[in-house]
Protein backbone atom coordinates (compact mmCIF):
# COMPACT_ATOMS: atom_id res chain seq x y z
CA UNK A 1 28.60 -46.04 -21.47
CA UNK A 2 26.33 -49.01 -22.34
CA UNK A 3 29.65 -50.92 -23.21
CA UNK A 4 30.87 -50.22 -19.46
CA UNK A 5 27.66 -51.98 -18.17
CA UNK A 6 27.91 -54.74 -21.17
CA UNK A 7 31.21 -55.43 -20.19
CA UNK A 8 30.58 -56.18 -16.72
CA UNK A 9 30.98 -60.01 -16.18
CA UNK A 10 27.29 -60.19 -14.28
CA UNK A 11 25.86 -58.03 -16.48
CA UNK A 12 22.85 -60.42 -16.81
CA UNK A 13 21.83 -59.80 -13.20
CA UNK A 14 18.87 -57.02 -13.07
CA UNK A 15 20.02 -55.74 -9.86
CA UNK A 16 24.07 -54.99 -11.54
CA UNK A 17 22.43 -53.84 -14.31
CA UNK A 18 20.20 -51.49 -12.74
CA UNK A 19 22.79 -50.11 -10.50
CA UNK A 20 25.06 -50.10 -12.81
CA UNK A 21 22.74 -48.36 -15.02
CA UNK A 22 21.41 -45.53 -12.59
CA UNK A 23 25.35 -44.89 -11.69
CA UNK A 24 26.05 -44.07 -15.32
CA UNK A 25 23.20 -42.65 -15.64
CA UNK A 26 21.99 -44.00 -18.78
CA UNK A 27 18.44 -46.36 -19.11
CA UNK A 28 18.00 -49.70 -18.69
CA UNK A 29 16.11 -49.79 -21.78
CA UNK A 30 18.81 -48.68 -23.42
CA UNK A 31 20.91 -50.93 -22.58
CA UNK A 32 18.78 -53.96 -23.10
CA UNK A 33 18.34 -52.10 -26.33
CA UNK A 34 21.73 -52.04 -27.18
CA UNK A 35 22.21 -55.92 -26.48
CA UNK A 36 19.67 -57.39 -28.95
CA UNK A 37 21.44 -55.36 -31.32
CA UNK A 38 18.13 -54.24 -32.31
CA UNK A 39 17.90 -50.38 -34.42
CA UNK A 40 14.63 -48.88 -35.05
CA UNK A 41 14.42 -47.69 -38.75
CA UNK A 42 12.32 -45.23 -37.97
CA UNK A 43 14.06 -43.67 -35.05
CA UNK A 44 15.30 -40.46 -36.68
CA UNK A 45 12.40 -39.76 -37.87
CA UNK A 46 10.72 -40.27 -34.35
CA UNK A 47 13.52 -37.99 -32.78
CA UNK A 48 12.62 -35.41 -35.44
CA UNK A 49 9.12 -35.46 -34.24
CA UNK A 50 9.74 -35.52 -30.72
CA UNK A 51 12.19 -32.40 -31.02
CA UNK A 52 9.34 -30.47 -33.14
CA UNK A 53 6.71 -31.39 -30.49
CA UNK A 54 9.16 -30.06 -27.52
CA UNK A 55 9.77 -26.80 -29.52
């Protein structure tokens, strides 16, 4: 989904992105995420926690 919003030609204006965004309902922060390219090494262990903590 982030690819949909990434490959929208004025994906670098907020208000696109947002709507964009909310209509496939995924997070802006995601997609921002996504476009640095940045990973978090730590994130699996992070979701692990997180799934613990909600059980």
């Amino acid at each position: 989904m982030i690819c949909l919003v990434a490959q929208s030609k004025a994906s670098t204006d907020r208000a696109v992105v947002k709507r964009l965004c909310r209509t496939l309902s995924i997070g802006r922060s995601s997609y921002y995420r996504g476009r640095r390219g940045r990973t978090d090494p730590d994130l699996a262990l992070r979701d692990q926690i997180h799934r613990l903590a909600l059980s």
